[in-house]
Protein backbone atom coordinates (compact mmCIF):
# COMPACT_ATOMS: atom_id res chain seq x y z
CA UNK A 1 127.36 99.48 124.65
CA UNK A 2 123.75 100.12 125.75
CA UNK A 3 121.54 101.86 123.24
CA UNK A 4 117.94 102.73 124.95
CA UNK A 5 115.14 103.10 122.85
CA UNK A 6 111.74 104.69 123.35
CA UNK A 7 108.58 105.35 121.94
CA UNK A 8 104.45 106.07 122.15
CA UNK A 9 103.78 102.08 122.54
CA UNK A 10 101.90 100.98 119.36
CA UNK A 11 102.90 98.81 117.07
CA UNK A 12 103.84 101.48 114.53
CA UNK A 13 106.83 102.35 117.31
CA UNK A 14 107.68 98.80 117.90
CA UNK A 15 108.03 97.07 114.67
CA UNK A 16 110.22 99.71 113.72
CA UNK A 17 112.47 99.26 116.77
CA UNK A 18 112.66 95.44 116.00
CA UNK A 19 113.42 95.81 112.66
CA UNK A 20 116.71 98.21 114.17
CA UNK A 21 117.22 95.54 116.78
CA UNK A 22 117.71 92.67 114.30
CA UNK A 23 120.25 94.75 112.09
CA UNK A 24 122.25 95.76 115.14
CA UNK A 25 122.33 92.36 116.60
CA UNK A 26 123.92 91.27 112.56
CA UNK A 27 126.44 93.54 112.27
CA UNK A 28 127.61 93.24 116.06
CA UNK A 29 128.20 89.26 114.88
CA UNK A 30 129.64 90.61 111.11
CA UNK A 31 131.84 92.91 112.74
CA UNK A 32 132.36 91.52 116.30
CA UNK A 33 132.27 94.28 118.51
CA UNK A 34 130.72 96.09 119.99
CA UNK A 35 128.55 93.78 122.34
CA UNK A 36 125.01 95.16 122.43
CA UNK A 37 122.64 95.80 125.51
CA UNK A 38 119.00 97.00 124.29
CA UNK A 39 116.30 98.76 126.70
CA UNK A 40 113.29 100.42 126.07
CA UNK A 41 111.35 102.96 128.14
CA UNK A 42 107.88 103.82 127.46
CA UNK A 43 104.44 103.87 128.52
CA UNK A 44 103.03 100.21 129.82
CA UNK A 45 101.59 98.48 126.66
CA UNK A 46 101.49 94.69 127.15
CA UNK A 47 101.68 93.95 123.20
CA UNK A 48 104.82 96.17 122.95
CA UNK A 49 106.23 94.08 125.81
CA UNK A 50 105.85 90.87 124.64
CA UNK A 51 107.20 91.58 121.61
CA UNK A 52 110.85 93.45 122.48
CA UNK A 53 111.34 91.28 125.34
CA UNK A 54 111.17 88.65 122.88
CA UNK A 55 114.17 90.33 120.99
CA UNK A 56 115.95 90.69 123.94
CA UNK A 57 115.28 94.36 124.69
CA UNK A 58 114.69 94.90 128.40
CA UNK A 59 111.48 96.79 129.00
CA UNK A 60 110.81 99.93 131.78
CA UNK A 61 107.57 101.38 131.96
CA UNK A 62 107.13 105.18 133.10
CA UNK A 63 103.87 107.07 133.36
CA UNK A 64 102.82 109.38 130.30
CA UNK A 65 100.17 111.68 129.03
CA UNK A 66 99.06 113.36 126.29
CA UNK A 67 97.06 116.97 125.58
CA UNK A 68 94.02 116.56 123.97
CA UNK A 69 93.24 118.86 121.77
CA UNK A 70 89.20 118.31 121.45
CA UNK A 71 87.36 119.85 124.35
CA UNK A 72 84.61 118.13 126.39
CA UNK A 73 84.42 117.77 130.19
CA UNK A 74 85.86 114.35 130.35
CA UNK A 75 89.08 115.61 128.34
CA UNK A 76 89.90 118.68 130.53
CA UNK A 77 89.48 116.25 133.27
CA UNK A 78 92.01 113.70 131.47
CA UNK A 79 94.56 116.70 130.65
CA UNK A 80 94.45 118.04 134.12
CA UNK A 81 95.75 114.72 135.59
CA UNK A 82 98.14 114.23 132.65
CA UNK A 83 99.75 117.72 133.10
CA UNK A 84 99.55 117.50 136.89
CA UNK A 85 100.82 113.86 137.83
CA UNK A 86 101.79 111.62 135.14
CA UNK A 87 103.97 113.96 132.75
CA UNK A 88 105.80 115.10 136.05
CA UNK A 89 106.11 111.60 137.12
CA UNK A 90 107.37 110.06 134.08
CA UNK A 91 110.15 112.83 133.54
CA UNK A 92 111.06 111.66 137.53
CA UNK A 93 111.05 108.07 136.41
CA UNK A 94 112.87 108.33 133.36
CA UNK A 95 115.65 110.54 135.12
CA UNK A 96 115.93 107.48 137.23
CA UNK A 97 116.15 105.38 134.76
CA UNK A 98 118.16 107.19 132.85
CA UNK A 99 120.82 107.88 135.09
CA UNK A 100 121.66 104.73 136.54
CA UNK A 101 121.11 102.84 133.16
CA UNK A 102 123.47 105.22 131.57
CA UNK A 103 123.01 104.43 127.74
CA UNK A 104 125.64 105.66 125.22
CA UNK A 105 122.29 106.55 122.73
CA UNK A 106 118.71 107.12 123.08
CA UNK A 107 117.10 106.42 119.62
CA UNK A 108 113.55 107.76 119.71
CA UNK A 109 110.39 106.43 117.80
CA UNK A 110 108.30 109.30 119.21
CA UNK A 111 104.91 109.62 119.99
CA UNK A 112 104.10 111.09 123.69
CA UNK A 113 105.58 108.13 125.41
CA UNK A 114 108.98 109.54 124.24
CA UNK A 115 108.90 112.87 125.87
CA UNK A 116 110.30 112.67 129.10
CA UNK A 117 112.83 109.71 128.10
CA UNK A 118 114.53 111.91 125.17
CA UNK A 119 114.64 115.25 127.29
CA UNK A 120 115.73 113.66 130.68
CA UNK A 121 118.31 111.75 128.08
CA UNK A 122 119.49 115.41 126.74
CA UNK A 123 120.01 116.60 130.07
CA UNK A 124 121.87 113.89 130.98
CA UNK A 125 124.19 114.53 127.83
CA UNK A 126 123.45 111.06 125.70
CA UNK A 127 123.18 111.53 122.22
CA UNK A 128 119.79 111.50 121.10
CA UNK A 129 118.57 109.84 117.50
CA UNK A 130 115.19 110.04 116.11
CA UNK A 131 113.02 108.20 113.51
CA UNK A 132 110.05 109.57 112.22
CA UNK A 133 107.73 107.47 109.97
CA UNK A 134 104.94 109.90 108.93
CA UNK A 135 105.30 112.58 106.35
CA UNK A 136 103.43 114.90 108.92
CA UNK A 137 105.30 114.62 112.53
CA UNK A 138 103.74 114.49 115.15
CA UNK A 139 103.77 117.32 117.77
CA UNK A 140 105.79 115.27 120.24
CA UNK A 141 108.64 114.81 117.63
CA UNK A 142 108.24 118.11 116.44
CA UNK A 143 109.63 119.39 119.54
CA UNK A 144 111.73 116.64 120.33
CA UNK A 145 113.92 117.10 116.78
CA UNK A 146 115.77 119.80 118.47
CA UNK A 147 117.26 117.39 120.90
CA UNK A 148 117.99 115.01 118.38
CA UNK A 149 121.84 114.43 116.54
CA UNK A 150 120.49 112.88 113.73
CA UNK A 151 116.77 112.68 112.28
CA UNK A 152 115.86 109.61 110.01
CA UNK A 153 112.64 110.34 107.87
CA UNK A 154 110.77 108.14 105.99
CA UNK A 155 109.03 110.38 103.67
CA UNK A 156 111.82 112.34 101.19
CA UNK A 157 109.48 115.62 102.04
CA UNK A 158 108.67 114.95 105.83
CA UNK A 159 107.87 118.37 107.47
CA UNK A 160 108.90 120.96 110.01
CA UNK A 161 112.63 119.39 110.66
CA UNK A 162 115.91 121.04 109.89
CA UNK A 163 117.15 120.00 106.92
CA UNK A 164 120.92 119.52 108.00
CA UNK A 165 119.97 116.64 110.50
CA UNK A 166 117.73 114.99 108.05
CA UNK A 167 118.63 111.40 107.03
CA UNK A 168 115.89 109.90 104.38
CA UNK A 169 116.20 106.34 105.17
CA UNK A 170 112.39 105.01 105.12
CA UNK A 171 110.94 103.12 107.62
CA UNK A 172 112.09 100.27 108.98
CA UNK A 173 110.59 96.54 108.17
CA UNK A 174 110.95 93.17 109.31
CA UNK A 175 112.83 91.55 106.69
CA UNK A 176 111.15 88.24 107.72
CA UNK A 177 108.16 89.33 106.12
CA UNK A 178 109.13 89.01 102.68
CA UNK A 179 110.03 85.39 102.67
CA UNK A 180 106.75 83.81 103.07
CA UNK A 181 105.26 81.25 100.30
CA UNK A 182 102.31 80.35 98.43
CA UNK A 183 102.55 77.41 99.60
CA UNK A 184 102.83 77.31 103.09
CA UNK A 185 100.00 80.23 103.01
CA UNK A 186 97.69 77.79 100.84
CA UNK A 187 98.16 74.99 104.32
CA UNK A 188 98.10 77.84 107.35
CA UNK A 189 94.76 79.49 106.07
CA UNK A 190 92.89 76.31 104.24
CA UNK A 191 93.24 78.52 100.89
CA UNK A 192 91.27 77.67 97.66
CA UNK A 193 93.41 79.08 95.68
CA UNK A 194 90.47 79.15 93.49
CA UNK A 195 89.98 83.01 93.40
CA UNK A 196 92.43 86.22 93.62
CA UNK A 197 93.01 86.46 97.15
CA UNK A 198 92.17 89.92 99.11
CA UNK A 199 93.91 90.75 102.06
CA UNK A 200 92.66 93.02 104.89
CA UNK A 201 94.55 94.73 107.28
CA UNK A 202 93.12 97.20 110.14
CA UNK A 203 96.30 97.39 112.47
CA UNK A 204 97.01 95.29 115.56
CA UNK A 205 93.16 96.73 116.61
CA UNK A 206 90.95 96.12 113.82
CA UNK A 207 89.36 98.66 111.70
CA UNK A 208 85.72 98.89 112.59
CA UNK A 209 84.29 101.30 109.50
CA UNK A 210 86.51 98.77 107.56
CA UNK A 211 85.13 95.84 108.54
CA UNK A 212 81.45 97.23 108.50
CA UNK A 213 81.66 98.25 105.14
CA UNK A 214 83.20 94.74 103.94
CA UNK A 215 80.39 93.24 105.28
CA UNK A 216 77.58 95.56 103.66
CA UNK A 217 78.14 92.94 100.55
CA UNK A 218 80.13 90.21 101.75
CA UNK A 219 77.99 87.37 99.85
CA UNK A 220 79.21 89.55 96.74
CA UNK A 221 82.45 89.83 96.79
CA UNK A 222 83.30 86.34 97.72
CA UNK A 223 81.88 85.41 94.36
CA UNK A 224 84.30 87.28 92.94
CA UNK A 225 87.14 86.96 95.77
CA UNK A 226 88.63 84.60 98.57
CA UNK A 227 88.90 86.57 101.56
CA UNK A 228 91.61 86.81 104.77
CA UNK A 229 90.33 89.43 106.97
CA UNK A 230 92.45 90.37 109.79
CA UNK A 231 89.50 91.93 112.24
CA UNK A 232 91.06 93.09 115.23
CA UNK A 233 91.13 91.16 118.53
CA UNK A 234 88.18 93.50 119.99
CA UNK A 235 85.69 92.76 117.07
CA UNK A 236 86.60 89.04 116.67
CA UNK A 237 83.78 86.96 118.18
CA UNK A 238 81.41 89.54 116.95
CA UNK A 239 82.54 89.47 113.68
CA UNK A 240 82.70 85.88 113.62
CA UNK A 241 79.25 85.21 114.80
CA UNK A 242 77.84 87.82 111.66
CA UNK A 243 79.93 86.03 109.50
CA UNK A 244 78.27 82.45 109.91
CA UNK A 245 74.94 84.15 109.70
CA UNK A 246 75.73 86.42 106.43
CA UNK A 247 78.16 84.01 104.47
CA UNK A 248 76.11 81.02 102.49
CA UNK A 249 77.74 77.78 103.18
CA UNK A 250 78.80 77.38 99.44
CA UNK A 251 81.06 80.50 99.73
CA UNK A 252 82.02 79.88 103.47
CA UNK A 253 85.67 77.92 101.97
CA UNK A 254 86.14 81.69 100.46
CA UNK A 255 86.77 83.71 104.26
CA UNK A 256 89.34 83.14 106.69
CA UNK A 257 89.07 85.46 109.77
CA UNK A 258 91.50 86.07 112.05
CA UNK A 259 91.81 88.85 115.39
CA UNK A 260 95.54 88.95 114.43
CA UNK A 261 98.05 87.94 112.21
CA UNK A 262 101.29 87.57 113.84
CA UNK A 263 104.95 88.00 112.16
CA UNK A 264 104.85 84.22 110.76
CA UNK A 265 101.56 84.81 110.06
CA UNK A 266 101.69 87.76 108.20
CA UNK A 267 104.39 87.19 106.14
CA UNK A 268 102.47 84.42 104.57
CA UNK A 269 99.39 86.12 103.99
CA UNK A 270 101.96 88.99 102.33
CA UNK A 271 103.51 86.21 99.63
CA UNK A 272 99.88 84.82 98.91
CA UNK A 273 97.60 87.74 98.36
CA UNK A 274 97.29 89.94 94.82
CA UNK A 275 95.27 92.93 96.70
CA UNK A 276 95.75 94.11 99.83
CA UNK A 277 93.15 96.28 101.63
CA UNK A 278 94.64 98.53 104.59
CA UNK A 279 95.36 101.75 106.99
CA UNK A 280 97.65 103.66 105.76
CA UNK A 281 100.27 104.12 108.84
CA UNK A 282 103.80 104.60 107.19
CA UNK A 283 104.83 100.85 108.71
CA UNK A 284 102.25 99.84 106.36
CA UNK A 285 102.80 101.21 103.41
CA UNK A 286 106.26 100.01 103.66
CA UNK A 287 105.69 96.55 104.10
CA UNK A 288 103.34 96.58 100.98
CA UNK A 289 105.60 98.56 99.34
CA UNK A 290 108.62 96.23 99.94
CA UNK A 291 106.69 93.39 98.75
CA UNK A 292 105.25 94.81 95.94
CA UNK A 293 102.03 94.30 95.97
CA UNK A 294 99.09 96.30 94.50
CA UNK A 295 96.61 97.94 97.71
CA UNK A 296 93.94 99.96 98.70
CA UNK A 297 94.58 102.23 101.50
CA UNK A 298 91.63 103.52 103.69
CA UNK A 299 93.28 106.75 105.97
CA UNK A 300 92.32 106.62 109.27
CA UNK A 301 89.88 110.04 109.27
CA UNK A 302 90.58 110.41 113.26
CA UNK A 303 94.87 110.50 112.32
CA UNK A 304 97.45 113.48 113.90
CA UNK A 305 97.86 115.81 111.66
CA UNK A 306 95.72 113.93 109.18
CA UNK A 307 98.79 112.33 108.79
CA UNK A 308 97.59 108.67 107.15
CA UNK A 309 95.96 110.49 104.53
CA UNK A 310 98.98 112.63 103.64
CA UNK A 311 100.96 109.09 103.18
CA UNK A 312 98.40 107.59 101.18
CA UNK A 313 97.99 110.36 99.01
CA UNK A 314 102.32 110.83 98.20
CA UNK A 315 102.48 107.25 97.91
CA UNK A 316 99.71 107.14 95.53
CA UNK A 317 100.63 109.79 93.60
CA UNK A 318 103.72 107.42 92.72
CA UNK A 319 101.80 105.01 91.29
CA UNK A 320 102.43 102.43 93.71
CA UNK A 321 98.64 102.10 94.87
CA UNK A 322 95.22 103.36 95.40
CA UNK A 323 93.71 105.23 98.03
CA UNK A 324 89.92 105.34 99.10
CA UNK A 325 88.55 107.88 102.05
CA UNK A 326 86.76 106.30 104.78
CA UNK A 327 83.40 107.83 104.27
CA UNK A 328 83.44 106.65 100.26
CA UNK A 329 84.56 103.35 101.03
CA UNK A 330 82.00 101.45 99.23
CA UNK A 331 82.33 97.27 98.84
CA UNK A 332 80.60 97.20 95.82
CA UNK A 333 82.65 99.69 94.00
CA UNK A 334 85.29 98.77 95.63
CA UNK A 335 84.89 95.22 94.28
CA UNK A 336 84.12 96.37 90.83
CA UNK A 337 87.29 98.43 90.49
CA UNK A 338 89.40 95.86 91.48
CA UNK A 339 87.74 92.93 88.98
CA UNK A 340 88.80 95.53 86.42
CA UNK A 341 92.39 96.44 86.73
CA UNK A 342 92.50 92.70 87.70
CA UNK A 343 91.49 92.00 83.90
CA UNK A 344 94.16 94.38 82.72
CA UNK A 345 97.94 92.91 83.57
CA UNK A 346 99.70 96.18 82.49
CA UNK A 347 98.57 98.45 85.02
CA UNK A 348 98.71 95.25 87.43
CA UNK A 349 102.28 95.27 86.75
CA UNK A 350 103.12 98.71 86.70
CA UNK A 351 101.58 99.46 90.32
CA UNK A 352 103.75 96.57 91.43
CA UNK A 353 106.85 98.01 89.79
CA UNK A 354 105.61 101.00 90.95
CA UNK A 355 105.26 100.01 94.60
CA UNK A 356 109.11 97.87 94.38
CA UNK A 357 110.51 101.38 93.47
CA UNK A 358 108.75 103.18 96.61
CA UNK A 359 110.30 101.03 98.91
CA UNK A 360 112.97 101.07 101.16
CA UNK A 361 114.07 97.65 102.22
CA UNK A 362 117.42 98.20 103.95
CA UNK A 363 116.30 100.95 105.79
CA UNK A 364 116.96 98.99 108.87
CA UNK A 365 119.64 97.82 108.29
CA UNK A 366 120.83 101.22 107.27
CA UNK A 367 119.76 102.86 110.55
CA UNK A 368 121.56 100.46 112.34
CA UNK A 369 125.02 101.16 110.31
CA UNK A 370 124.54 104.97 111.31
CA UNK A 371 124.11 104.04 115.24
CA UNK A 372 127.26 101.47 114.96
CA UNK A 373 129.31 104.05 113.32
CA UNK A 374 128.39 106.74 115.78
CA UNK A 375 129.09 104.42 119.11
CA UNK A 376 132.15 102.90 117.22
């Protein structure tokens, strides 16, 4: 059985896909059969790669564009050779593809990079799948969801899809991720243990108003916290180089920096922290959610659809965490608010509880189950 998946090319489309990959590859060796054959087709993205050929998934690249909405010379220029070249030539590649691959499913992540894959798939009669993670689809998957057989949501009031394909599973996670320790956290980062421990997360790229406003009063709130920052590969050695300069040596023990914190990585970082600071893309949210832990989530402004804010907000609104916009994200308050409810157990507890009851941990696994039972 070949199953072909696709998607826009960030990490938000690929963890996902993993998480899918994993479950299918356990219940193929629980129930025996079917044997598996995983591809992906998408837009070239090095870091989205690496990572599926690492789980076995065999990777084809296609060209792919997108419309920008926002006019200025330099974006009619970029949507003219979108719309005139690479759209056309992706829907020619992934018809090649396609055709000669001949999956039995296309399961679709979205994002623009799914387009031509998912309608060249339709044409070609395979049964299309889709997974969307944000509460607010984007425009791509909008249009795609009439293609699709089945459409998993994440959110229980996603938006714009028919209601009769809808499938609320949540969004997929790496289960590895919730089996780090303190301990092996305290050795890979140097901990102190000394302080409660802050995690920040700005996606596989760093968060730039993020990290600028952490650093407004860093000397501050490592007397108060221990520190592991996750700044983005892009900002690293710049970051690093402020860092020595800002940070007194007596607090220096108190910050661990890092470009990117990879799946062993993370899931330590996850088991050792009591507040986590971070986007709020769905895969996020999930991952904190699953774990349980208390967070402040800082919505990308610049988001489709303002769609980060819109999770932040529902998941907030359950209790399960806190949400800050960009423009008021102030250290110093920041810092303040969380020395408080760190002095108050109750509400410490309930967010957690709170945050457990959000989450969806099996939604990979449950995914997977629908796509076996359809191809079996």
């Amino acid at each position: 059985m070949k199953i072909l998946f696709t998607g826009g090319g960030s990490g938000g489309h690929v963890f996902p896909i993993i998480a899918i990959v994993r479950q299918l590859k356990k219940l193929q060796l629980i129930r025996g059969k079917p044997k598996f054959e995983f591809f992906y087709i998408g837009p070239e993205d090095g870091f989205a790669s690496f990572l599926l050929t690492q789980e076995g998934v065999k990777v084809k690249t296609i060209f792919s564009g997108k419309i920008r909405r926002y006019l200025t010379l330099k974006s009619f220029y970029e949507n003219f050779i979108d719309i005139a070249f690479k759209i056309p030539l992706g829907f020619f590649q992934s018809f090649f593809h396609i055709f000669f691959l001949a999956p039995d499913l296309v399961f679709s992540k979205g994002g623009y990079g799914s387009l031509a894959p998912v309608i060249t798939g339709w044409m070609l009669q395979v049964p299309i799948f889709l997974h969307e993670s944000d509460i607010v689809p984007g425009i791509t998957n909008r249009f795609l969801g009439r293609f699709a057989l089945e459409i998993f949501v994440s959110f229980p009031r996603t938006e714009y899809f028919n209601l009769k394909k809808m499938i609320l599973v949540g969004n997929p996670i790496r289960k590895s991720l919730l089996v780090g320790t303190k301990k092996e956290a305290k050795a890979l980062f140097n901990l102190t243990n000394e302080k409660p421990i802050i995690l920040v997360l700005g996606g596989s790229q760093g968060a730039e108003p993020i990290n600028n406003a952490l650093f407004d009063d860093l000397r501050t709130i490592l007397k108060k916290f221990e520190i592991i920052h996750q700044c983005g590969a892009k900002n690293f050695e710049q970051i690093k180089a402020e860092s020595k300069i800002i940070i007194p040596k007596e607090l220096e023990k108190y910050y661990h920096l890092t470009p990117f914190l990879k799946e062993h990585e993370l899931k330590q970082a996850y088991a050792c922290c009591d507040w986590i600071i971070s986007r709020a893309g769905s895969g996020s949210i999930f991952e904190i959610a699953a774990i349980g832990k208390p967070s402040v989530l800082v919505p990308l402004p610049e988001s489709a659809q303002n769609h980060q804010a819109r999770n932040a907000y529902f998941y907030a609104a359950r209790g399960a965490g806190l949400v800050i916009e960009e423009p008021n994200f102030d250290i110093s308050f920041f810092s303040q608010r969380l020395e408080d409810l760190s002095n108050s157990p109750r509400k410490i507890q309930k967010i957690r509880e709170k945050a457990k009851e959000f989450s969806k941990v099996d939604a990979g696994e449950v995914v997977a189950g629908y796509i076996m039972d359809y191809l079996c």
